[in-house]
Protein backbone atom coordinates (compact mmCIF):
# COMPACT_ATOMS: atom_id res chain seq x y z
CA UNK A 1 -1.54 12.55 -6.32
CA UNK A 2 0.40 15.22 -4.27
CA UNK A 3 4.04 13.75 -3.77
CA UNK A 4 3.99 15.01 -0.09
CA UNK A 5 1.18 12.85 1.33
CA UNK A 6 -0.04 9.44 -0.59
CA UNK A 7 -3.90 9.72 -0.77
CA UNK A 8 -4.48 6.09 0.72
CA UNK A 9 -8.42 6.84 1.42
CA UNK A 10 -9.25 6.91 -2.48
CA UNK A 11 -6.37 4.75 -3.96
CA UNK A 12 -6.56 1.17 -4.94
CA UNK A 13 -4.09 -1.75 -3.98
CA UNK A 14 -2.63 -2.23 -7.15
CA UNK A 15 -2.17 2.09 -6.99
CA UNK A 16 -0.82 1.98 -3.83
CA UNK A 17 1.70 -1.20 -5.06
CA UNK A 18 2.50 0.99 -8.00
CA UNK A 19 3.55 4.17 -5.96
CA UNK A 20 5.51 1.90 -3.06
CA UNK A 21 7.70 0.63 -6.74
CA UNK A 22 8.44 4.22 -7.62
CA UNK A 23 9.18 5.10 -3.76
CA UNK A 24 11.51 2.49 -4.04
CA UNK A 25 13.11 3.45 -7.73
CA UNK A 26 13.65 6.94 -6.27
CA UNK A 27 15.33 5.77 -2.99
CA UNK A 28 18.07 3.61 -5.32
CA UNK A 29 18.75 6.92 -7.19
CA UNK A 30 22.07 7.97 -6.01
CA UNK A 31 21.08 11.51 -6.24
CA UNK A 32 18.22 10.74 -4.09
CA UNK A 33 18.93 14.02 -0.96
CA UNK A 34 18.46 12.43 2.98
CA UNK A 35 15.32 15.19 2.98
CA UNK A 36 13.73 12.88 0.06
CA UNK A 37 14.84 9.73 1.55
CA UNK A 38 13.42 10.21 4.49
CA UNK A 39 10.16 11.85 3.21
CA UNK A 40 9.87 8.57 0.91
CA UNK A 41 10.07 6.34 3.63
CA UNK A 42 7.66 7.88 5.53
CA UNK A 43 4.98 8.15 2.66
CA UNK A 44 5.89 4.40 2.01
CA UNK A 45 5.35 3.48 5.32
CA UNK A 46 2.04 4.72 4.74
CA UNK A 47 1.88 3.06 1.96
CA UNK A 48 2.52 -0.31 3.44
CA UNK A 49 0.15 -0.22 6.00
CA UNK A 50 -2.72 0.83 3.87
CA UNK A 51 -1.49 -2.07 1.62
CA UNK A 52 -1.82 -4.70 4.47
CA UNK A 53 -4.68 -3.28 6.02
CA UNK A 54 -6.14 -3.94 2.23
CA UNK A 55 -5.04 -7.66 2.05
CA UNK A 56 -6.19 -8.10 5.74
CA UNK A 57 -9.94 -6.84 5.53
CA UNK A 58 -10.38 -8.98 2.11
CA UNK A 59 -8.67 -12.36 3.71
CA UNK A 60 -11.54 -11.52 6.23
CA UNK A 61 -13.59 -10.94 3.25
CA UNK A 62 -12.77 -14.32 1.64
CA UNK A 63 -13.02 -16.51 5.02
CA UNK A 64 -16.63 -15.31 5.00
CA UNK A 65 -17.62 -15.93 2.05
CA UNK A 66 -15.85 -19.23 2.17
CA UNK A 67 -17.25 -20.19 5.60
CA UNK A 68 -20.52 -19.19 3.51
CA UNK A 69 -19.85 -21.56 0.97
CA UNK A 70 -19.54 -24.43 3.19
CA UNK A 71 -22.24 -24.01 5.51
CA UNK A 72 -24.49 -24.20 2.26
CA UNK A 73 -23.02 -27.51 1.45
């Protein structure tokens, strides 16, 4: 993945999860430049939203197939 722009489109929750930990890893570096800091905030940002847009499309997911479930019962 290029460090400059997370590739959200192809990446998987638990990828995305796993690049948001190192974001955050690199941010507590004390040797971490403002450049980088900001750039890793941005790209986690990114990051974050992809992540919730994720969880929010397969609550939808779930409620349907749940709402499914019952309507069969």
């Amino acid at each position: 993945m290029n460090e400059s722009q997370p590739q959200t489109p192809d990446m998987t929750y638990d990828e995305a999860i796993k690049k948001l930990e190192e974001y955050v890893s690199l941010m507590q570096d004390d040797q971490c430049s403002i450049d980088k800091l900001s750039e890793y905030t941005k790209q986690s940002q990114q990051l974050l939203e992809f992540c919730r847009r994720k969880l929010t499309e397969t609550d939808a997911e779930l409620q349907k197939i749940l709402a499914d479930i019952q309507k069969q019962n």
